[in-house]
PDB file of N, CA and C in Angstrom:
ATOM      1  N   UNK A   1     -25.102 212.228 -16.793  1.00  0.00           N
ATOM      2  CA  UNK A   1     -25.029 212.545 -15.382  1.00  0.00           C
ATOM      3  C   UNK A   1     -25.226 214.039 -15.153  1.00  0.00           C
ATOM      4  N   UNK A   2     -24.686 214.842 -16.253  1.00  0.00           N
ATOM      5  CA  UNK A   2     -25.322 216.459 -15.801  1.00  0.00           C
ATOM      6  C   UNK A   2     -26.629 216.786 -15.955  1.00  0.00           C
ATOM      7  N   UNK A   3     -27.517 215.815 -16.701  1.00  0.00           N
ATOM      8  CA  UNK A   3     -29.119 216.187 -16.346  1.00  0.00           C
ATOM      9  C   UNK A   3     -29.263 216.070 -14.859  1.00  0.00           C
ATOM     10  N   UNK A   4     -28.877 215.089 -14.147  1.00  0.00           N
ATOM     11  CA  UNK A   4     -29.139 214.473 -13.206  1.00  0.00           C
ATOM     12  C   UNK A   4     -28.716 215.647 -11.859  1.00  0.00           C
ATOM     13  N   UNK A   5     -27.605 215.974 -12.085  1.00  0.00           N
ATOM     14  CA  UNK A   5     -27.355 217.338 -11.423  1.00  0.00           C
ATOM     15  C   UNK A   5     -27.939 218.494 -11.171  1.00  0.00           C
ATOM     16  N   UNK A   6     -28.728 218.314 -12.643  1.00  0.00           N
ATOM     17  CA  UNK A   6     -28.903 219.711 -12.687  1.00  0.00           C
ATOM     18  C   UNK A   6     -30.779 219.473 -12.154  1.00  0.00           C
ATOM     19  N   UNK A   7     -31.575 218.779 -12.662  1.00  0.00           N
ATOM     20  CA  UNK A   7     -32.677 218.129 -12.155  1.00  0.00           C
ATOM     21  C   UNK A   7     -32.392 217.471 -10.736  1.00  0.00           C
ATOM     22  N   UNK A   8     -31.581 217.477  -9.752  1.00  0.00           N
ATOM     23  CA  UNK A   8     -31.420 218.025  -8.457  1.00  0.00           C
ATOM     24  C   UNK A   8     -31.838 219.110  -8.142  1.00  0.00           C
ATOM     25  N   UNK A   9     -30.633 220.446  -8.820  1.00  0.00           N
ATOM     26  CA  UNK A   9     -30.723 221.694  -8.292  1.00  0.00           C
ATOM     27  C   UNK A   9     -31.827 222.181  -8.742  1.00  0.00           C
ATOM     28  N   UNK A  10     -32.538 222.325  -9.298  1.00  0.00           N
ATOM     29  CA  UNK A  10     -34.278 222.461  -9.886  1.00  0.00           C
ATOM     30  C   UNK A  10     -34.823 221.974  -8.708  1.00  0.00           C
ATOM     31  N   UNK A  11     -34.886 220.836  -7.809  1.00  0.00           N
ATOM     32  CA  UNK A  11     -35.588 220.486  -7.051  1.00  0.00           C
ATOM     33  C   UNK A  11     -35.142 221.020  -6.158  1.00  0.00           C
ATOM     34  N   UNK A  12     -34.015 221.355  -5.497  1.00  0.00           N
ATOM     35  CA  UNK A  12     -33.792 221.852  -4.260  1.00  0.00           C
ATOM     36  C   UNK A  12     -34.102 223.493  -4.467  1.00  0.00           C
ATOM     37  N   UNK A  13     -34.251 224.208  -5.467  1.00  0.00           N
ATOM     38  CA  UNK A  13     -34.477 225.478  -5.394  1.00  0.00           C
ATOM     39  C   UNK A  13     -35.979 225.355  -5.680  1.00  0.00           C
ATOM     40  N   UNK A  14     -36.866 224.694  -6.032  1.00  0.00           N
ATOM     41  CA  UNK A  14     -38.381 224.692  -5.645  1.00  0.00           C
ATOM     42  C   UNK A  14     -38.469 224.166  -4.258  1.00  0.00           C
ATOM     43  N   UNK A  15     -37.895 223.589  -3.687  1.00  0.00           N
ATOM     44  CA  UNK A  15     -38.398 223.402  -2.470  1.00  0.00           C
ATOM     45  C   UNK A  15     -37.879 224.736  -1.210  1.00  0.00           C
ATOM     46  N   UNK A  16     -37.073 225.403  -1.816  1.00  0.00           N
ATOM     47  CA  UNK A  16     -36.610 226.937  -1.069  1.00  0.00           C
ATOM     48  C   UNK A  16     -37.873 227.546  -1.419  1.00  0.00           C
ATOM     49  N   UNK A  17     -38.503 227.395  -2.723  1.00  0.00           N
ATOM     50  CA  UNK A  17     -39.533 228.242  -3.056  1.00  0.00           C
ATOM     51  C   UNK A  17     -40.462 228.109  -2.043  1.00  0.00           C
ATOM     52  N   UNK A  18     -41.029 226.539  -2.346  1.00  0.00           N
ATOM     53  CA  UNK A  18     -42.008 226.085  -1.609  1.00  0.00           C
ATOM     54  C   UNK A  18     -42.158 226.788   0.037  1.00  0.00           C
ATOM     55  N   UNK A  19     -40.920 226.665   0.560  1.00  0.00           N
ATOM     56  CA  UNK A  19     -40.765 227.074   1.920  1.00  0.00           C
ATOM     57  C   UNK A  19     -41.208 228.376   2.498  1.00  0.00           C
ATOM     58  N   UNK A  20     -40.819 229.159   1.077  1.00  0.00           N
ATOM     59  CA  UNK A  20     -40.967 230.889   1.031  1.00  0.00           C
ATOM     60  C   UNK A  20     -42.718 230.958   1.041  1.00  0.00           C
ATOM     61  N   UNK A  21     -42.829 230.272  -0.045  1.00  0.00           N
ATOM     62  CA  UNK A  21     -44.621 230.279  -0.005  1.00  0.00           C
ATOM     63  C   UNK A  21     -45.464 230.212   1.407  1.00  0.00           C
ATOM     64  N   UNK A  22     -44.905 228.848   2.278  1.00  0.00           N
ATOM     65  CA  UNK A  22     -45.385 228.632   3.479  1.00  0.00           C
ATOM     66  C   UNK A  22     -45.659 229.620   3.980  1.00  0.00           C
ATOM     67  N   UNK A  23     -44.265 230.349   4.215  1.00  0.00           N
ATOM     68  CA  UNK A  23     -44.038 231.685   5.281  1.00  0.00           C
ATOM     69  C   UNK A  23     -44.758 232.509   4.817  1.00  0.00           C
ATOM     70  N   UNK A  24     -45.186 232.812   3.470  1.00  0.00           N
ATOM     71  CA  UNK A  24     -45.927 233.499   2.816  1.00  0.00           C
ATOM     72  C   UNK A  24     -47.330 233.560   3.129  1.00  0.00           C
ATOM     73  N   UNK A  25     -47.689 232.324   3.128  1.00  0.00           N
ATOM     74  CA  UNK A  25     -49.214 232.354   3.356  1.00  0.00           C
ATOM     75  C   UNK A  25     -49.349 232.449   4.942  1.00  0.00           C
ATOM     76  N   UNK A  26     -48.617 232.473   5.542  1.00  0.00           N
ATOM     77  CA  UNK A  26     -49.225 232.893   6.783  1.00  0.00           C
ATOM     78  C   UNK A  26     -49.693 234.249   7.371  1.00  0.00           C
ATOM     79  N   UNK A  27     -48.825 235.221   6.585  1.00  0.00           N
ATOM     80  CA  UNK A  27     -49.209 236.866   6.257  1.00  0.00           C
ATOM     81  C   UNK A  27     -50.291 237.103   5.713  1.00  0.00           C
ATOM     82  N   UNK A  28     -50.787 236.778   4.244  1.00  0.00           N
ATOM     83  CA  UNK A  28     -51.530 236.738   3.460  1.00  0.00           C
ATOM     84  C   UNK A  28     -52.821 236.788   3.958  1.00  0.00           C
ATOM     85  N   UNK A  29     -54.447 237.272   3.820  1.00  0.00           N
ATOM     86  CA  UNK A  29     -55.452 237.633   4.355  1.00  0.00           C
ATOM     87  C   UNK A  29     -56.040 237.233   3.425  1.00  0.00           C
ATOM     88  N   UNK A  30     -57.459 236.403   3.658  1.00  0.00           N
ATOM     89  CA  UNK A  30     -58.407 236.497   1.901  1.00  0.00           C
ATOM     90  C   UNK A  30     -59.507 236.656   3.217  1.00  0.00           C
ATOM     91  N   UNK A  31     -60.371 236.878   2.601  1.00  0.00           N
ATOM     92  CA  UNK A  31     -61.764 236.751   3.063  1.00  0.00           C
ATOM     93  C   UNK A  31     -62.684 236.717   2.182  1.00  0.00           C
ATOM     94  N   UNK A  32     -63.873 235.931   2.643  1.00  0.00           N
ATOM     95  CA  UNK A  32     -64.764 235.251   2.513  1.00  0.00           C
ATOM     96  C   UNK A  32     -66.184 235.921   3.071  1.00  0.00           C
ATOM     97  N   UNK A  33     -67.468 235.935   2.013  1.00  0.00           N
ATOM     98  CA  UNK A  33     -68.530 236.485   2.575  1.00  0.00           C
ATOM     99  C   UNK A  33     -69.803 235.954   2.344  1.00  0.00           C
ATOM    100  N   UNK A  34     -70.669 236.153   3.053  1.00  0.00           N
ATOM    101  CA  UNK A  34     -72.126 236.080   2.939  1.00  0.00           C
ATOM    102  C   UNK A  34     -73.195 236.735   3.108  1.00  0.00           C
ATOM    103  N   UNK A  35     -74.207 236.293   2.564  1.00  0.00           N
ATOM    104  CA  UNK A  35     -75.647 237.021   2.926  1.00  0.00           C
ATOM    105  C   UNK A  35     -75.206 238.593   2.671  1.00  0.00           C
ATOM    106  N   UNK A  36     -74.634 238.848   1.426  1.00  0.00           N
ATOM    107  CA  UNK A  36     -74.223 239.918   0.688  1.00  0.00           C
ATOM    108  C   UNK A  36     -73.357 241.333   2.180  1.00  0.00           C
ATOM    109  N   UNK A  37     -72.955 240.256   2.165  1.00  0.00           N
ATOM    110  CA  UNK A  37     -71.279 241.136   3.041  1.00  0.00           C
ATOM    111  C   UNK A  37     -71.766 241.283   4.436  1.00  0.00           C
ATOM    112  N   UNK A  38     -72.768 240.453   4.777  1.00  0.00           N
ATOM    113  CA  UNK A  38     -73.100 241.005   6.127  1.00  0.00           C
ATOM    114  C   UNK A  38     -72.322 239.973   7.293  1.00  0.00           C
ATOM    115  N   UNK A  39     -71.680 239.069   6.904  1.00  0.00           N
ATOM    116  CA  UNK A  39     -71.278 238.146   7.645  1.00  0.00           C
ATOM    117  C   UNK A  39     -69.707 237.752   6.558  1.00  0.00           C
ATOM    118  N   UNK A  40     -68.380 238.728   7.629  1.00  0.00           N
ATOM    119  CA  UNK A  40     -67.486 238.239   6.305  1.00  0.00           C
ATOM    120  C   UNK A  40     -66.336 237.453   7.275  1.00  0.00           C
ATOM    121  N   UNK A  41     -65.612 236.531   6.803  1.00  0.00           N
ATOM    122  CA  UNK A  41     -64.587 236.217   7.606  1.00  0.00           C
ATOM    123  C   UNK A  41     -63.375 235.969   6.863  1.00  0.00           C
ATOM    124  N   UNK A  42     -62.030 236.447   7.829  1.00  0.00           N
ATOM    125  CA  UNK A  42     -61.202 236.578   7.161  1.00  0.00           C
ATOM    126  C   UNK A  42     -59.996 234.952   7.342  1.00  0.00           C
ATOM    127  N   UNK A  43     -59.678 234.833   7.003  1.00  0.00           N
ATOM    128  CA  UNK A  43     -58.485 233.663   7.153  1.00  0.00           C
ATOM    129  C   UNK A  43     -56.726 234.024   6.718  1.00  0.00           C
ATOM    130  N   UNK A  44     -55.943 233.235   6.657  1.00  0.00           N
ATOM    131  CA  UNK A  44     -54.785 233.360   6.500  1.00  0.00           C
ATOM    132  C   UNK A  44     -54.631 232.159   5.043  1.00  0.00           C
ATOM    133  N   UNK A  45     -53.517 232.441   4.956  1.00  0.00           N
ATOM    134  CA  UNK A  45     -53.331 231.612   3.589  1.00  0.00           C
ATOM    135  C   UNK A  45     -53.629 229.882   3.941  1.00  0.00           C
ATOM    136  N   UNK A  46     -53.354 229.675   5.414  1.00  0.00           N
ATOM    137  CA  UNK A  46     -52.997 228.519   5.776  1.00  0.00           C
ATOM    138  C   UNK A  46     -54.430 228.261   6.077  1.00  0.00           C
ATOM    139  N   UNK A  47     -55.582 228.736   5.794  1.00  0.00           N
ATOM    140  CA  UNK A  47     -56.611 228.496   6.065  1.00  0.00           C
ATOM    141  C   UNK A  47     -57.356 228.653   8.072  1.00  0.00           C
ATOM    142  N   UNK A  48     -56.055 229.480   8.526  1.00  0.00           N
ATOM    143  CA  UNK A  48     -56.636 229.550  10.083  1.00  0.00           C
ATOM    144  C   UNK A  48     -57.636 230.923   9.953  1.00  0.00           C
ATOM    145  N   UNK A  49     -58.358 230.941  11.281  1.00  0.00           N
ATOM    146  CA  UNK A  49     -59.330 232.181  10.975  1.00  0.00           C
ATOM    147  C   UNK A  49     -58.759 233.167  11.819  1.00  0.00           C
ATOM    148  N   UNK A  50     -58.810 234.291  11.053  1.00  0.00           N
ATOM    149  CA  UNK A  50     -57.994 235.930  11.906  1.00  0.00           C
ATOM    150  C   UNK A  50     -59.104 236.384  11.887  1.00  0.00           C
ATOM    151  N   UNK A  51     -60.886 236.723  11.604  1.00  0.00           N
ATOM    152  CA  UNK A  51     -61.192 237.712  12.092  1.00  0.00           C
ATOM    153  C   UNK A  51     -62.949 237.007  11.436  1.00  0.00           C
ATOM    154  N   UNK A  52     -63.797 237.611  12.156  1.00  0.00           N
ATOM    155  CA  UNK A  52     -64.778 237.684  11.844  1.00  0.00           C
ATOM    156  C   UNK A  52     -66.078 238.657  12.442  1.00  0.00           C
ATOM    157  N   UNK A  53     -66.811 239.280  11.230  1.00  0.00           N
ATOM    158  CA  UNK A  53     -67.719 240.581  11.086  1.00  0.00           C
ATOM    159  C   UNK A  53     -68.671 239.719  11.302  1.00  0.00           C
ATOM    160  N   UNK A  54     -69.995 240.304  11.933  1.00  0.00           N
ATOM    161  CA  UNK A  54     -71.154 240.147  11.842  1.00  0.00           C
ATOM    162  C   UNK A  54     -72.014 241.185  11.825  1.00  0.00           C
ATOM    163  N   UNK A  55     -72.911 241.782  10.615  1.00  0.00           N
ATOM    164  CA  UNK A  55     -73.442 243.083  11.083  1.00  0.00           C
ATOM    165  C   UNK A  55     -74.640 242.931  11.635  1.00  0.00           C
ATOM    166  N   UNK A  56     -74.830 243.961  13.066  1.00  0.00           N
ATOM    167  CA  UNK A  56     -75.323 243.780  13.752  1.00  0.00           C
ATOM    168  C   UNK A  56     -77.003 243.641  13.150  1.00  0.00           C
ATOM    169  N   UNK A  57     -77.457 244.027  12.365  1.00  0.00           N
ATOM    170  CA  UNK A  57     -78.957 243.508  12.068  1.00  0.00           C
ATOM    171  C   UNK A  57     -79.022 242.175  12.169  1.00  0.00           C
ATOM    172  N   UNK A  58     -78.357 241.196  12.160  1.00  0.00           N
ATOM    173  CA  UNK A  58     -78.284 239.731  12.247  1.00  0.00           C
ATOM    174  C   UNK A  58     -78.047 239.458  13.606  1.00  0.00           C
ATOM    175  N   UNK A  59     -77.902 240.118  14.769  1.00  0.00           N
ATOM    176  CA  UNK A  59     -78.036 239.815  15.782  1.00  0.00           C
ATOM    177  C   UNK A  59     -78.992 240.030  16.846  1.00  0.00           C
ATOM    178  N   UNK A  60     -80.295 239.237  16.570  1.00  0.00           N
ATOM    179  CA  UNK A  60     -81.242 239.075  17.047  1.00  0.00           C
ATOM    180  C   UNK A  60     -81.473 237.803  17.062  1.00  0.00           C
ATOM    181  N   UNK A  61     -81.722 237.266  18.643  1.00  0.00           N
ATOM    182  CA  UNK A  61     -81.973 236.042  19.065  1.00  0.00           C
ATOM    183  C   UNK A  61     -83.291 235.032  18.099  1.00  0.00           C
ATOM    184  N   UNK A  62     -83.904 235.596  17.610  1.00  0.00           N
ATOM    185  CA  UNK A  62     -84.904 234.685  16.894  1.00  0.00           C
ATOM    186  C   UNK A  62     -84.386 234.293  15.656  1.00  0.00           C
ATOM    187  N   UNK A  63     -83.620 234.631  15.314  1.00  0.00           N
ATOM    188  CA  UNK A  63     -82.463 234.437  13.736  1.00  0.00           C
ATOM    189  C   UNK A  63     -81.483 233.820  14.099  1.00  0.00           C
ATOM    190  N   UNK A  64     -81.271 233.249  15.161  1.00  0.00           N
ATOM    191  CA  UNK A  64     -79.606 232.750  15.688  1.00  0.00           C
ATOM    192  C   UNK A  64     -79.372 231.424  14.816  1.00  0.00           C
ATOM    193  N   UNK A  65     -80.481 231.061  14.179  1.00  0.00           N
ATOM    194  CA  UNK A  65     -79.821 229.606  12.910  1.00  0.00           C
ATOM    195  C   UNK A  65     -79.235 230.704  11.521  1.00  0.00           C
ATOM    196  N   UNK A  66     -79.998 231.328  10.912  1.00  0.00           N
ATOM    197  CA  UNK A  66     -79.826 232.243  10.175  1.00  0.00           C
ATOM    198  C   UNK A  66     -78.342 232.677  10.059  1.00  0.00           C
ATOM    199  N   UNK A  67     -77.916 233.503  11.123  1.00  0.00           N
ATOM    200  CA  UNK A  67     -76.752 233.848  11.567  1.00  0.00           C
ATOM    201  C   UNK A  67     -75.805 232.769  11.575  1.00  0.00           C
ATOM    202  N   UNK A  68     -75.562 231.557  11.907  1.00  0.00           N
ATOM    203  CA  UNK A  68     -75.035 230.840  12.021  1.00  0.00           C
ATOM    204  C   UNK A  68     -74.493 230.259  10.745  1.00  0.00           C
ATOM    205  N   UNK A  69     -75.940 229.735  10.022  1.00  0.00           N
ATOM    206  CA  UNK A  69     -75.231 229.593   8.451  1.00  0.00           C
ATOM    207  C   UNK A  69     -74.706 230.432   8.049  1.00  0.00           C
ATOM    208  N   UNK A  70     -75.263 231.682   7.838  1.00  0.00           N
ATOM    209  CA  UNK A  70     -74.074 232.796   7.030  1.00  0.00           C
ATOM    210  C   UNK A  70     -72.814 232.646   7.913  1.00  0.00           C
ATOM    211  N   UNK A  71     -72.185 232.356   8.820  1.00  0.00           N
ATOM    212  CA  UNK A  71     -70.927 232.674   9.020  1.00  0.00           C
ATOM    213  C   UNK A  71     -70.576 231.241   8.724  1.00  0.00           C
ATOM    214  N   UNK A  72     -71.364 229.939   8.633  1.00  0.00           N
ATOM    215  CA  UNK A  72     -70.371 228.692   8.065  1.00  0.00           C
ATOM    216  C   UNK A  72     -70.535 228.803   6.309  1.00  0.00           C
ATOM    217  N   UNK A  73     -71.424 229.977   5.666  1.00  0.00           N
ATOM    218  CA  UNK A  73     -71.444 229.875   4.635  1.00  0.00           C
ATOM    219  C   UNK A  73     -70.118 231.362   3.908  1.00  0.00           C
ATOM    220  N   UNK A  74     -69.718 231.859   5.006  1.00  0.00           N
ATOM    221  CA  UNK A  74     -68.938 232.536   4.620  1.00  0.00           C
ATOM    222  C   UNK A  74     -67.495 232.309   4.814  1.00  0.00           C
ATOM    223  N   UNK A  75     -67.347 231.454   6.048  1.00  0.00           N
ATOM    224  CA  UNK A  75     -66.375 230.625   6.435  1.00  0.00           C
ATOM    225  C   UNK A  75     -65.461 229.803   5.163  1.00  0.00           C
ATOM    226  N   UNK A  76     -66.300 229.241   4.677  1.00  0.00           N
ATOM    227  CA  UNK A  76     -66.908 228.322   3.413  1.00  0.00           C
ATOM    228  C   UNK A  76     -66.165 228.958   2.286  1.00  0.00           C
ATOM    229  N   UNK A  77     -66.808 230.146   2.107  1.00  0.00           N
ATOM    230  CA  UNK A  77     -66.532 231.113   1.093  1.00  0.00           C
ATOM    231  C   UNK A  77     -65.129 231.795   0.632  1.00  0.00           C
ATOM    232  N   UNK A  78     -64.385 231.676   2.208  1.00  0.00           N
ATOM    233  CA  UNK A  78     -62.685 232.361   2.404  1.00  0.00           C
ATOM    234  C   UNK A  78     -62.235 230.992   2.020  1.00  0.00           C
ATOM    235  N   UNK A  79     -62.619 229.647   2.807  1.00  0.00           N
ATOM    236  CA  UNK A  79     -61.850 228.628   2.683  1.00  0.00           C
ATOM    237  C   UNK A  79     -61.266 228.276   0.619  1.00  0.00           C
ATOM    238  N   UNK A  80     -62.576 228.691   0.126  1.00  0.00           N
ATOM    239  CA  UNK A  80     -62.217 227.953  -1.173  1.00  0.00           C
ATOM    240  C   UNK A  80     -61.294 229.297  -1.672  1.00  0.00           C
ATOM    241  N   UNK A  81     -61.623 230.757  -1.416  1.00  0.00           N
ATOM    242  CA  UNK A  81     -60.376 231.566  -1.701  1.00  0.00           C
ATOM    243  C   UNK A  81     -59.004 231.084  -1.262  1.00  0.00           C
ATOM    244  N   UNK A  82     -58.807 230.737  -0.199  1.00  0.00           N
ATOM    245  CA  UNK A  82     -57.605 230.266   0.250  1.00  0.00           C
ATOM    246  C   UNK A  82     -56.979 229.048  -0.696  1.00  0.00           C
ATOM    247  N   UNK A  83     -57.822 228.485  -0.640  1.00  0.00           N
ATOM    248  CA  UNK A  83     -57.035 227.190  -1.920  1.00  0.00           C
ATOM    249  C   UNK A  83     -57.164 227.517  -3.171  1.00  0.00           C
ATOM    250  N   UNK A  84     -57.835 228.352  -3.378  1.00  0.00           N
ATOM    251  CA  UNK A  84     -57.878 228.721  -5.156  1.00  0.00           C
ATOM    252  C   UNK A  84     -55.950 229.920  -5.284  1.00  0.00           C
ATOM    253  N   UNK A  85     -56.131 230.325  -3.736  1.00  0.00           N
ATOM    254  CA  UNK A  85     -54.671 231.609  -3.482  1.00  0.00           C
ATOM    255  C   UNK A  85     -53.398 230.401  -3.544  1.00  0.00           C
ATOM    256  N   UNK A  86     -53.405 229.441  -3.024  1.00  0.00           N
ATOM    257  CA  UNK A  86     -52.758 228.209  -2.785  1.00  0.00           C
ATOM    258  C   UNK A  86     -52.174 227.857  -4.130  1.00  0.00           C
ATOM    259  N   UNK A  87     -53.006 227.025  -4.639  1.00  0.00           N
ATOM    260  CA  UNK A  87     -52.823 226.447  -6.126  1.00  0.00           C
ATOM    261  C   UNK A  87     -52.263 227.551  -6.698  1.00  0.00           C
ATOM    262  N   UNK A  88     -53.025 228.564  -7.553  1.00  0.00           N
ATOM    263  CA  UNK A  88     -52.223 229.849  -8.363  1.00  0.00           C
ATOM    264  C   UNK A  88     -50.758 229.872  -7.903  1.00  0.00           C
ATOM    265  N   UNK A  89     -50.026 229.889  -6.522  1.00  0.00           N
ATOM    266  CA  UNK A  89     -49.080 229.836  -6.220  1.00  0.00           C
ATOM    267  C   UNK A  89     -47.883 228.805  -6.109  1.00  0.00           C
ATOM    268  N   UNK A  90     -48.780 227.629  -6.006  1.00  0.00           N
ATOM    269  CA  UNK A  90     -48.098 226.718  -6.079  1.00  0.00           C
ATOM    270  C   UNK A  90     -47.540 226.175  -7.577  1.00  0.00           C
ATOM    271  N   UNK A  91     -48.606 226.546  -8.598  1.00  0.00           N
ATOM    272  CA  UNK A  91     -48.264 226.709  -9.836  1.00  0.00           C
ATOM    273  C   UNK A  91     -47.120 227.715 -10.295  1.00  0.00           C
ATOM    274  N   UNK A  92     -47.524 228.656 -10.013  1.00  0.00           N
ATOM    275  CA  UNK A  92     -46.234 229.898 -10.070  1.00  0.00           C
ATOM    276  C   UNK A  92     -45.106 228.894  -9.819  1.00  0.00           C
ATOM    277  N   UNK A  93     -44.886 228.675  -8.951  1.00  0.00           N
ATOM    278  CA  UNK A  93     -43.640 227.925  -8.439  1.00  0.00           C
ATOM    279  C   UNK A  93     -43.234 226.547  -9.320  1.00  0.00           C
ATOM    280  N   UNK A  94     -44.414 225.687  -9.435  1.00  0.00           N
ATOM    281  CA  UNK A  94     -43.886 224.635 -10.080  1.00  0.00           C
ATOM    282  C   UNK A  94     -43.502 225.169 -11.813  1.00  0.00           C
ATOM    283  N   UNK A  95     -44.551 226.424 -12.171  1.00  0.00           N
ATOM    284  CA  UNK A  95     -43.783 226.698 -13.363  1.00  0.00           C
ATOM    285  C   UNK A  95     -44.399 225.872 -14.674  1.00  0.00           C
ATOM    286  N   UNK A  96     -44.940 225.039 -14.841  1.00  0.00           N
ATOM    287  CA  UNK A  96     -45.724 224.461 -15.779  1.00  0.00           C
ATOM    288  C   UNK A  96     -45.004 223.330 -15.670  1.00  0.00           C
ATOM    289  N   UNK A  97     -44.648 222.736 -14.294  1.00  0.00           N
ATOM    290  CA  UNK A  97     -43.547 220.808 -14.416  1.00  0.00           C
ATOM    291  C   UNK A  97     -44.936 220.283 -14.166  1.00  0.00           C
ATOM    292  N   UNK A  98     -44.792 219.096 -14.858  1.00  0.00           N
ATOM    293  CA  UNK A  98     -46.008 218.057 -15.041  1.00  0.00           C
ATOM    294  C   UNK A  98     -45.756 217.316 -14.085  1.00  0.00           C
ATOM    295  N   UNK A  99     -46.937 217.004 -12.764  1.00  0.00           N
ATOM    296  CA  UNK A  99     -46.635 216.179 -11.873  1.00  0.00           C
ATOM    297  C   UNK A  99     -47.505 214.809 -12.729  1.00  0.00           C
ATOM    298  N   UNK A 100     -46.827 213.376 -12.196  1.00  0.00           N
ATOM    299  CA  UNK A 100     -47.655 212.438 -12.103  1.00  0.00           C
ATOM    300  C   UNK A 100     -49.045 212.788 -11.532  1.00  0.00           C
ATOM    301  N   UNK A 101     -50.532 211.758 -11.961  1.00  0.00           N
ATOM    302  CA  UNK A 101     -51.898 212.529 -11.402  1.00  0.00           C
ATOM    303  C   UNK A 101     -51.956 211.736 -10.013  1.00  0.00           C
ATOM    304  N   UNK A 102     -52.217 212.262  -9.278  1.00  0.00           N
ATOM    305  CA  UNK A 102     -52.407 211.986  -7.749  1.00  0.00           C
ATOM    306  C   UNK A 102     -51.478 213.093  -6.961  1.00  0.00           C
ATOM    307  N   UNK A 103     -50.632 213.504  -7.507  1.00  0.00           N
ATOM    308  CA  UNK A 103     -49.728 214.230  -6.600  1.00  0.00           C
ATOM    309  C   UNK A 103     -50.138 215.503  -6.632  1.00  0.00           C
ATOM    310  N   UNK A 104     -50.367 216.073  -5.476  1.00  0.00           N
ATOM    311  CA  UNK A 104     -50.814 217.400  -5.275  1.00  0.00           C
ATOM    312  C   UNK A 104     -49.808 218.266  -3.929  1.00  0.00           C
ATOM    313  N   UNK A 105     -49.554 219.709  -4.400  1.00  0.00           N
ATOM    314  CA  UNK A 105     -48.792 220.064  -3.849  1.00  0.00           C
ATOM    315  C   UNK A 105     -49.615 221.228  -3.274  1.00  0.00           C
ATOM    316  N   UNK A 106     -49.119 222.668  -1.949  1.00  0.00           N
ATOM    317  CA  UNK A 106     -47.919 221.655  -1.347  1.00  0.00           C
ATOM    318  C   UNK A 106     -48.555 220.330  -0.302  1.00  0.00           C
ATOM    319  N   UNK A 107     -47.468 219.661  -0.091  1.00  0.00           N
ATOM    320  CA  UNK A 107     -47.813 218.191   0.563  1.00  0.00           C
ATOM    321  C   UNK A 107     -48.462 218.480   1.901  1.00  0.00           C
TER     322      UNK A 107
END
């Protein structure tokens, strides 16, 4: 019965972790770029968007598809930073515990 206790308190102090992380990634900034930095956008850990550059040589109406992909290809580019920032952290936290395969954190 004291494994059982104690593999409680392991779980309830990763999930304080977990919580801290949340709050965490909402501070947190990555950004994401394209068409070699001319189109960069920034996000939050949680994957919302805080900011986006466009340098102005790309803003000319006959390029407006052009322009467009680079900012969903840079969009693109923060998003997979953000989950690559995610995981690393969420690992930190879990610490090397072996989940069953399907379970992916956080939930």
């Amino acid at each position: 019965m004291k494994n059982l206790g104690q593999m409680m308190k392991q779980a309830q102090e990763m999930q304080t972790r977990m919580q801290e992380m949340q709050t965490e990634l909402e501070r947190v900034d990555i950004t994401g770029s394209s068409g070699g930095d001319m189109v960069r956008v920034t996000l939050n850990g949680k994957g919302e968007m805080r900011s986006l550059s466009v340098d102005e040589s790309l803003v000319v109406p006959a390029d407006k598809e052009v322009m467009e992909d680079l900012i969903v290809a840079a969009f693109n580019d923060a998003r997979k930073r953000v989950d690559a920032h995610v995981q690393e952290q969420t690992s930190n936290i879990m610490g090397g515990l072996q989940l069953p395969p399907g379970i992916k954190l956080p939930f």
